[in-house]
Structure formats: C-alpha cells, structure tokens
C-alpha atoms as a PDB file:
ATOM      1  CA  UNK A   1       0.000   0.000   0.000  1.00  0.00           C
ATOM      2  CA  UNK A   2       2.422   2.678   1.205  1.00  0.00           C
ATOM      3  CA  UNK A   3       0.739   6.041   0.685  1.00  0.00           C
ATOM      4  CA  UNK A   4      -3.403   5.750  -0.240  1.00  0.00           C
ATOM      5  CA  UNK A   5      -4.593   9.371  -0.745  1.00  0.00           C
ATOM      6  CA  UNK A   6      -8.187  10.634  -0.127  1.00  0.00           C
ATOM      7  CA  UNK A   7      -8.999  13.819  -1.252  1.00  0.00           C
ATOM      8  CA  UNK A   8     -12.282  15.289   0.648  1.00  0.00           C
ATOM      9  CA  UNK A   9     -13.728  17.567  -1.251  1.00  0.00           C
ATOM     10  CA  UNK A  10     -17.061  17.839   0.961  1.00  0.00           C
ATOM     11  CA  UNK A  11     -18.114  21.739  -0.010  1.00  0.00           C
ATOM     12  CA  UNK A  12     -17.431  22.644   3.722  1.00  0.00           C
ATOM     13  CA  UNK A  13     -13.889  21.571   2.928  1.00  0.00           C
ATOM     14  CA  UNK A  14     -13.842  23.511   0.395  1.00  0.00           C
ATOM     15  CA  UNK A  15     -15.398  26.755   1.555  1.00  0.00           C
ATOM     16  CA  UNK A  16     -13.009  26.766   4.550  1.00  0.00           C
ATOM     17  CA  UNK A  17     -10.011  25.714   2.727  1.00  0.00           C
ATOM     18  CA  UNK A  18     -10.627  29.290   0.316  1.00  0.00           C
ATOM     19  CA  UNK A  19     -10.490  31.004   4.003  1.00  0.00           C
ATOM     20  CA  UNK A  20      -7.374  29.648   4.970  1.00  0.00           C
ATOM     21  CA  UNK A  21      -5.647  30.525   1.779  1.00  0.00           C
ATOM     22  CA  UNK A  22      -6.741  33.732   1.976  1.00  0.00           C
ATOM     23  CA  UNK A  23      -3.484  36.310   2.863  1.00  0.00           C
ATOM     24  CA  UNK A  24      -5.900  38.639   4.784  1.00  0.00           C
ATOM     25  CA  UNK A  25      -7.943  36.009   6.871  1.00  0.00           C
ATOM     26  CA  UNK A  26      -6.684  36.981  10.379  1.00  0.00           C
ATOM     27  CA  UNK A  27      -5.576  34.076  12.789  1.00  0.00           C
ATOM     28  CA  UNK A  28      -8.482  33.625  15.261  1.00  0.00           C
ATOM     29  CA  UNK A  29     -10.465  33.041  11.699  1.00  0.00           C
ATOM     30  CA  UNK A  30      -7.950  31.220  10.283  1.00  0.00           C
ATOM     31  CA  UNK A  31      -7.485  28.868  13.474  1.00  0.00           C
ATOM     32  CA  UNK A  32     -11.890  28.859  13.341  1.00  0.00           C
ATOM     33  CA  UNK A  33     -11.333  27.373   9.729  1.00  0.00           C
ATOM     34  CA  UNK A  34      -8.831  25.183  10.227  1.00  0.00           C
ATOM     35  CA  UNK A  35     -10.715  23.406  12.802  1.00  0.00           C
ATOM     36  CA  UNK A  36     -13.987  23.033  10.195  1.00  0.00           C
ATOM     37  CA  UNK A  37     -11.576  21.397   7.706  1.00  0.00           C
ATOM     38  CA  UNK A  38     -10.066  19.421  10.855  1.00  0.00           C
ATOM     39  CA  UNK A  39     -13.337  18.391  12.130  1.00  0.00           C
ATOM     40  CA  UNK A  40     -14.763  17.248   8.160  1.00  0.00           C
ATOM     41  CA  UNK A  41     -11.875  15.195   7.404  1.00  0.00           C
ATOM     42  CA  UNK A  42     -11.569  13.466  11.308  1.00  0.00           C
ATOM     43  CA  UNK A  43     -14.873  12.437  10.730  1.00  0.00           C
ATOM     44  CA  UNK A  44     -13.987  11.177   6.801  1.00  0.00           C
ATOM     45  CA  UNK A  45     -11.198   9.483   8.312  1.00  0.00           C
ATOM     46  CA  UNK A  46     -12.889   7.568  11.236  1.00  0.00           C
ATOM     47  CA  UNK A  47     -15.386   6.136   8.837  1.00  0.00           C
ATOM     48  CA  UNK A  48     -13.566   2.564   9.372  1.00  0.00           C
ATOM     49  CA  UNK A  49     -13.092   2.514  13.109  1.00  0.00           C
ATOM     50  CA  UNK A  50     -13.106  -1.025  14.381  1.00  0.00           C
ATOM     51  CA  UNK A  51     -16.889  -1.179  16.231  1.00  0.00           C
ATOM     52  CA  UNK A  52     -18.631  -3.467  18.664  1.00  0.00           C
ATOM     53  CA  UNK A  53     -22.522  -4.682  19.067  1.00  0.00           C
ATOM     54  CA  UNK A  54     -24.005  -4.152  22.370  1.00  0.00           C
ATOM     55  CA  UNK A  55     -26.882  -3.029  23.716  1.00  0.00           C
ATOM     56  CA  UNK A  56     -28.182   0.245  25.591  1.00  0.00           C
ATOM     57  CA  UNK A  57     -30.739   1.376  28.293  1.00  0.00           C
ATOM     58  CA  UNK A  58     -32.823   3.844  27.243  1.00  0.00           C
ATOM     59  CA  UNK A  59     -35.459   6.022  29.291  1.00  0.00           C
ATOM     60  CA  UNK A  60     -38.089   3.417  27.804  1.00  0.00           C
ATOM     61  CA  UNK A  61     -36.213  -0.085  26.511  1.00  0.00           C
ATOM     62  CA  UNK A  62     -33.590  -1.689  26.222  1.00  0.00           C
ATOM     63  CA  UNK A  63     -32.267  -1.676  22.335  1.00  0.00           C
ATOM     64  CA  UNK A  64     -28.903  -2.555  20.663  1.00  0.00           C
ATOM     65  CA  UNK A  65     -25.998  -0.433  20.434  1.00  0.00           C
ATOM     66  CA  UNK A  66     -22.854   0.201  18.570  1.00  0.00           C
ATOM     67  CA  UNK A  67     -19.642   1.325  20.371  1.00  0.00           C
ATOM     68  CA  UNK A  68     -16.265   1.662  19.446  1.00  0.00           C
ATOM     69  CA  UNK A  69     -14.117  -1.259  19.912  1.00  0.00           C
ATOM     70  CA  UNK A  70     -11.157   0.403  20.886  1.00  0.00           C
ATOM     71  CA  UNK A  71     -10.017   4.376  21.200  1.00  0.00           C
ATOM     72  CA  UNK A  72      -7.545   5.483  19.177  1.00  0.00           C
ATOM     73  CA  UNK A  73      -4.336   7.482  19.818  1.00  0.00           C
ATOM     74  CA  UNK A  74      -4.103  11.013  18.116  1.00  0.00           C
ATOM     75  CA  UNK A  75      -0.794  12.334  17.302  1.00  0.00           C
ATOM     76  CA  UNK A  76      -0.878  16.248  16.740  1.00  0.00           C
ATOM     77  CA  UNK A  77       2.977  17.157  15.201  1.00  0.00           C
ATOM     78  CA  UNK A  78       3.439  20.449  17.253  1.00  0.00           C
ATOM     79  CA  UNK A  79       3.161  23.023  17.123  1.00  0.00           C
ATOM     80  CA  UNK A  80       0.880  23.392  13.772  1.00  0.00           C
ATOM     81  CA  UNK A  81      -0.577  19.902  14.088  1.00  0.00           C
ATOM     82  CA  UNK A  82      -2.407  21.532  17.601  1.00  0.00           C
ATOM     83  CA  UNK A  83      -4.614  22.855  14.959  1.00  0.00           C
ATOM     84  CA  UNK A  84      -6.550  19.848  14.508  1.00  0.00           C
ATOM     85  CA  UNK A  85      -6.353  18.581  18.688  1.00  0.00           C
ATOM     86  CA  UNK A  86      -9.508  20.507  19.516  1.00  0.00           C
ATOM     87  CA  UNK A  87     -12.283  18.716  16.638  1.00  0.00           C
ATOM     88  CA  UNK A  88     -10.161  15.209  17.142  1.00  0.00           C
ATOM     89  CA  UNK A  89     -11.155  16.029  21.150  1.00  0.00           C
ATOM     90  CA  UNK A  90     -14.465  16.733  20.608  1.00  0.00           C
ATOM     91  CA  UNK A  91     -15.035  13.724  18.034  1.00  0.00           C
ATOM     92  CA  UNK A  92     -12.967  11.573  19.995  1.00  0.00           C
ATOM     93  CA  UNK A  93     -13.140  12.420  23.345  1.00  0.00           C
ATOM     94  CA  UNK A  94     -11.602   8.960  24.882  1.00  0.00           C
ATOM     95  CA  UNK A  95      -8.903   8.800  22.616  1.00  0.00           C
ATOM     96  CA  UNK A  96      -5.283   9.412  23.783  1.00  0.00           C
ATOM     97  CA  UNK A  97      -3.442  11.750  22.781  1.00  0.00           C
ATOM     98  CA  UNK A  98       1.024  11.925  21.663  1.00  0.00           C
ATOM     99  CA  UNK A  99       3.056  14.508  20.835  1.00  0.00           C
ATOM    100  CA  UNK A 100       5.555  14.858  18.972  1.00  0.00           C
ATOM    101  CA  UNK A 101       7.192  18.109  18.424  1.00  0.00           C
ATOM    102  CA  UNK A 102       9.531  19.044  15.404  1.00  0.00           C
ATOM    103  CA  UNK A 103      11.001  22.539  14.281  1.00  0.00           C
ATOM    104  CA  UNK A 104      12.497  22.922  10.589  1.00  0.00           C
ATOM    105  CA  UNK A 105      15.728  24.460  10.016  1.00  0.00           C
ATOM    106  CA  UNK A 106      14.763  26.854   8.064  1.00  0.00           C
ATOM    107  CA  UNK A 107      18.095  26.874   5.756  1.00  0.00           C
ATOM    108  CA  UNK A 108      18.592  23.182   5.732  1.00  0.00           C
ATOM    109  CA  UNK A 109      14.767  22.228   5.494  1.00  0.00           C
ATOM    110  CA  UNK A 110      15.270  19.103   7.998  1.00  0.00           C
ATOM    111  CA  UNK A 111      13.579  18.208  10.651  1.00  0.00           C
ATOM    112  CA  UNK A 112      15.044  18.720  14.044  1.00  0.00           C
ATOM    113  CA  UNK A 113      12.585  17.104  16.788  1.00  0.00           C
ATOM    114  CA  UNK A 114      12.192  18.645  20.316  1.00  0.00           C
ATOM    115  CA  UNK A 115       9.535  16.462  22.022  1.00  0.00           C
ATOM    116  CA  UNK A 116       8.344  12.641  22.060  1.00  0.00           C
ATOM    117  CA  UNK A 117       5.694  12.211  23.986  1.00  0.00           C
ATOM    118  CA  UNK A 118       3.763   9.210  23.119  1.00  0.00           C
ATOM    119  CA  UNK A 119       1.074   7.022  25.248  1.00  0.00           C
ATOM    120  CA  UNK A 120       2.109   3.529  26.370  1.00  0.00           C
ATOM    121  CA  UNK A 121      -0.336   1.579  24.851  1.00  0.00           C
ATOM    122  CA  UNK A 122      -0.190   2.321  21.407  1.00  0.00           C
ATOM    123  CA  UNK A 123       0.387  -1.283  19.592  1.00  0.00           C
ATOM    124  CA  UNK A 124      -3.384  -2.826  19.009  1.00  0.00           C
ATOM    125  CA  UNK A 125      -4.623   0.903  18.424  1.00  0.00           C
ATOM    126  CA  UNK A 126      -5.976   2.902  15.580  1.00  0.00           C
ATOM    127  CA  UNK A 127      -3.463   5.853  15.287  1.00  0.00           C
ATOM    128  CA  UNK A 128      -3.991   8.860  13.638  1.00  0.00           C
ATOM    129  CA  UNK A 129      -1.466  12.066  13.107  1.00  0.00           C
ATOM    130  CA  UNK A 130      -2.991  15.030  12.408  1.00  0.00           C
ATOM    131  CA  UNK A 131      -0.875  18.286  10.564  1.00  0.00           C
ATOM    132  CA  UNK A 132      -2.169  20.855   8.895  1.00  0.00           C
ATOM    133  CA  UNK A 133       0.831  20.689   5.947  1.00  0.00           C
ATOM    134  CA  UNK A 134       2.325  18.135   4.343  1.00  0.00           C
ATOM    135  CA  UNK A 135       5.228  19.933   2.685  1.00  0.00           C
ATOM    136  CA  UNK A 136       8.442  18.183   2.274  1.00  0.00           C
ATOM    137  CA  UNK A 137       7.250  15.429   4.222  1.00  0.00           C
ATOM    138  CA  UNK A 138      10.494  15.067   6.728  1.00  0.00           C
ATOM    139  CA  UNK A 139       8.656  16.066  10.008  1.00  0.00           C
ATOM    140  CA  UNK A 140       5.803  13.194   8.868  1.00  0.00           C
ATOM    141  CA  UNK A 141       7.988  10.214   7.630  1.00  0.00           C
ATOM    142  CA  UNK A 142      10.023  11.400  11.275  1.00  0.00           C
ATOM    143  CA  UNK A 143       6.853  10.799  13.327  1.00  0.00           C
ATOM    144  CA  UNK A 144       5.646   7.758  11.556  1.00  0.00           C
ATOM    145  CA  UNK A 145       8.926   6.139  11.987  1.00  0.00           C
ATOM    146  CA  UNK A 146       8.995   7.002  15.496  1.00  0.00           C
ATOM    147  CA  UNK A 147       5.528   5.231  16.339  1.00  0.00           C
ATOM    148  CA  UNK A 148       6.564   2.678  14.171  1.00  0.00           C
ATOM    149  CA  UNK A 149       9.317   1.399  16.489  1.00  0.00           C
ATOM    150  CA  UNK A 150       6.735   1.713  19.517  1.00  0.00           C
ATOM    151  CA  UNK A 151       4.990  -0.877  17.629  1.00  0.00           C
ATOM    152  CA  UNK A 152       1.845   0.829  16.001  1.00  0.00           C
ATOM    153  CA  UNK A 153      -0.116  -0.610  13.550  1.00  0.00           C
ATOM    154  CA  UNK A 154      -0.426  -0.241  10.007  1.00  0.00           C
ATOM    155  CA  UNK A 155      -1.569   1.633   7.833  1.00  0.00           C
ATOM    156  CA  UNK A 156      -1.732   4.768  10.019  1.00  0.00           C
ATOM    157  CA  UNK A 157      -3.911   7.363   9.099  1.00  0.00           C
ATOM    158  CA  UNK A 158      -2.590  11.025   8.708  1.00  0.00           C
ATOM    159  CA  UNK A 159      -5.011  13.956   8.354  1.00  0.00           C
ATOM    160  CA  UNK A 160      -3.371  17.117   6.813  1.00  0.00           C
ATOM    161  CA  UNK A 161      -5.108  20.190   5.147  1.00  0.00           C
ATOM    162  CA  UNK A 162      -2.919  20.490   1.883  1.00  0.00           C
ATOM    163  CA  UNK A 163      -0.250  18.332   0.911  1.00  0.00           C
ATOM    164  CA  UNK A 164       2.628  18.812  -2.081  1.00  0.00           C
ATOM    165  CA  UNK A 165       3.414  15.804  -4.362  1.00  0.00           C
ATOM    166  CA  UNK A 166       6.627  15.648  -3.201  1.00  0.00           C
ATOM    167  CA  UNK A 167       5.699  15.162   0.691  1.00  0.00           C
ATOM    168  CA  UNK A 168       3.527  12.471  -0.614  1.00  0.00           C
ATOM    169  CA  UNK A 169       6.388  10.674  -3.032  1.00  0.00           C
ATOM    170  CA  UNK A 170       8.679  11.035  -0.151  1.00  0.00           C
ATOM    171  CA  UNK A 171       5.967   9.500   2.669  1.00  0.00           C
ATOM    172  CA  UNK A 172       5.509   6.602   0.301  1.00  0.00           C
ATOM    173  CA  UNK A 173       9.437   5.775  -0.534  1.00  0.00           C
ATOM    174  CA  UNK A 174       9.973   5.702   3.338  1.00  0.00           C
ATOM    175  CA  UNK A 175       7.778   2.284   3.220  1.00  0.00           C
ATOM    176  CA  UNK A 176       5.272   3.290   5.672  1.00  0.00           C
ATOM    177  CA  UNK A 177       2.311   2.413   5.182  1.00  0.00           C
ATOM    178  CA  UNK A 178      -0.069   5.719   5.460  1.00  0.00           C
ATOM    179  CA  UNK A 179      -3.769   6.295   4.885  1.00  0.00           C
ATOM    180  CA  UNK A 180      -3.862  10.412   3.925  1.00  0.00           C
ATOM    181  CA  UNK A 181      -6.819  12.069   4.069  1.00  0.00           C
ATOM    182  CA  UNK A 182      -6.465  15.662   2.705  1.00  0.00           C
ATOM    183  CA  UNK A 183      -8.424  18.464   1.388  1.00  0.00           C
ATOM    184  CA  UNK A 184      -6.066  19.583  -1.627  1.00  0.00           C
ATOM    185  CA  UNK A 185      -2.913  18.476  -3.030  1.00  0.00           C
ATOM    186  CA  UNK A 186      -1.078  21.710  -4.298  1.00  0.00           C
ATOM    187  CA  UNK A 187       1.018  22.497  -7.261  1.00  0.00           C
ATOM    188  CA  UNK A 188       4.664  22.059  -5.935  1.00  0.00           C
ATOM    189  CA  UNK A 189       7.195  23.009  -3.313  1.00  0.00           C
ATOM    190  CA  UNK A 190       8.978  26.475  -4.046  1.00  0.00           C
ATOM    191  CA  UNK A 191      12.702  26.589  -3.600  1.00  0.00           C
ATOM    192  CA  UNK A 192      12.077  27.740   0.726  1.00  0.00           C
ATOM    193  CA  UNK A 193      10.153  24.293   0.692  1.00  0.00           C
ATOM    194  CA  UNK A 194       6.545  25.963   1.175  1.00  0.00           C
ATOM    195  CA  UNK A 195       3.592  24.830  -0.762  1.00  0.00           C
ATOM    196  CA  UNK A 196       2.299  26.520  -3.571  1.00  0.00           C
ATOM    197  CA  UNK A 197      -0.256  27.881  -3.867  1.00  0.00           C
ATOM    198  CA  UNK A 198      -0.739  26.678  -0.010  1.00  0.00           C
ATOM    199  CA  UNK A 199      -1.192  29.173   2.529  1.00  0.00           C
ATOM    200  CA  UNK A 200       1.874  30.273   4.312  1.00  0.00           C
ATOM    201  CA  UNK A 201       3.085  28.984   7.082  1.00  0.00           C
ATOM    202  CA  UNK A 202      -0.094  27.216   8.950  1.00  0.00           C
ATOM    203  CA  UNK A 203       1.854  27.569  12.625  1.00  0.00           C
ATOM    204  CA  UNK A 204       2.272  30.610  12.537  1.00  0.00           C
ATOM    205  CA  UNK A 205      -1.395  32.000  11.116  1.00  0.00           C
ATOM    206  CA  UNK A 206      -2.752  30.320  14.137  1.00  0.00           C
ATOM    207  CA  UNK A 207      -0.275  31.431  16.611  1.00  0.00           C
ATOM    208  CA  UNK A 208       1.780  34.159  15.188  1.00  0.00           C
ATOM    209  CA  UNK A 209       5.139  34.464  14.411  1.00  0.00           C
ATOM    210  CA  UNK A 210       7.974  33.246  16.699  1.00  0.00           C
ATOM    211  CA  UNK A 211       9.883  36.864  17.463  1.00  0.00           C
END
C-alpha cells in the first residue's frame, strides 16, 4: 500500500479551505477554519473505526448499540498539528493523545525534533497524526517512523489540510504504510520548501510568528 490518498472535497472543505488561503484572513479566523476542515476530514477518516454490538438502556427499553471497539491514539505534530487537537477532542473524546514536536531548520529544510511524547499503549490501536501541511514530508515520515518502532499498527492514518506531491512521493518511498486524508494536493514546493499555492506557514497564522 504505502501512501493511499483521499482527497475530501465535501463543499465545507472547500469553503473553509478558500479562508485559509486567503493572505488577509486573520488568525483567530484562520485557526476557526482550520478546525472546520479538521473536524470534516476526522470524521472522513474515522469512517472505518473497528466497532462493537451491544446493547443500551434507554429512558423506555432496552435496544442494541454500537460502540467503538477500541479508542484510538491522536498524534498532533506540534506546534501546527495543535490545529486539529480541539475537533479530534471533541469527536474523539476517549482517545489518547502523543506529541511529537519538530522545528524545521529553516536553511537546511530538515527536521530537528524537540519532544516525544507518546502514550504507552499504542500497539493494538488505531493511530492517527494530524498536521495541517504536508510539505516536504520530513517532520511526517520522522513521526511515523517514530511510532513505528513503539509498535503501532499499520496503515496509520494522517489527516493534513494540503499536501505537495513531493511530501507524498517522499511518505511513500519511506515504506510506511499511510492512509492520507487531505483536502487539496497543491502544485509544488517552491525553492524555501513551502507549498504553492498553499497558505503560508499554517503555525504561525494560528499562533503568530515566533519573534
């Protein structure tokens, strides 16, 4: 399998990916946005949960009942990947959540990771990383490598708002394999490895920039 891409082009998607593109969409909007998009393609992605029969006691009767069979883990990549904690929360709200935090050298365009914080439990689990971008792809393939050697199962889904062809080609020659679930894939990277036509840098729309 490797790298499966699903592009969710649900009209809500769509209306809230034009906001976030948008240059003069300040960042409590753009964060509002972000979270639509993140809360449309959580819900996409979740479709295929592993479920349970049961049954349920209502007010009146007794009737049957479907239930999630396990939680699954959520993996935000800080900081722009916090973008997407809040809808996972809300849609998820028994799930665990990891972090794993990585900074890109801005002249070098690799990863350089500053936190690992992942649950226990995480072999037997659904596990899904959410990030807004996929750009280059070395923060992602950095992640997925990491919860690969705490023994999480495959395919993993990942959840990002735009990706760029060549985050995807290098995601699927890592070996991995990934589920994506994505909104748009853009044009190309430009030569500071941001997407085009994208929409900046998602981190720091939501948060601002670093001083």
């Amino acid at each position: 399998m490797s790298v499966e891409t699903v592009i969710v082009d649900h009209p809500l998607v769509l209306d809230a990916l034009t906001r976030i593109r948008d240059r003069d969409t300040p960042n409590a909007l753009f964060r509002q946005h972000l979270e639509r998009i993140g809360t449309l393609l959580i819900a996409e992605a979740t479709q295929t949960l592993p479920t349970v029969q049961g049954t349920v006691t209502t007010p009146l009767t007794e009737t049957s009942a479907t239930r999630l069979a396990v939680q699954p883990v959520i993996v935000p990549i800080l900081r722009a990947g916090l973008g997407f904690l809040a809808p996972a929360q809300q849609l998820l709200p028994a799930a665990d959540i990891g972090f794993i935090g990585i900074a890109r050298n801005e002249e070098t365009h690799e990863p350089e990771p500053y936190v690992n914080k992942l649950p226990d439990n995480i072999a037997e689990r659904p596990v899904i990383v959410v990030d807004p971008m996929l750009a280059t792809g070395g923060s992602l393939i950095h992640t997925l490598e990491l919860l690969v050697q705490r023994g999480a199962q495959q395919p993993m889904t990942v959840i990002c708002a735009l990706c760029a062809p060549e985050g995807i080609a290098a995601v699927e020659a890592c070996g991995i394999d990934v589920i994506l679930f994505t909104a748009s894939v853009d044009e190309r990277l430009n030569d500071q490895a941001f997407i085009v036509p994208g929409l900046g840098d998602a981190g720091d729309r939501q948060f601002g920039a670093p001083a």
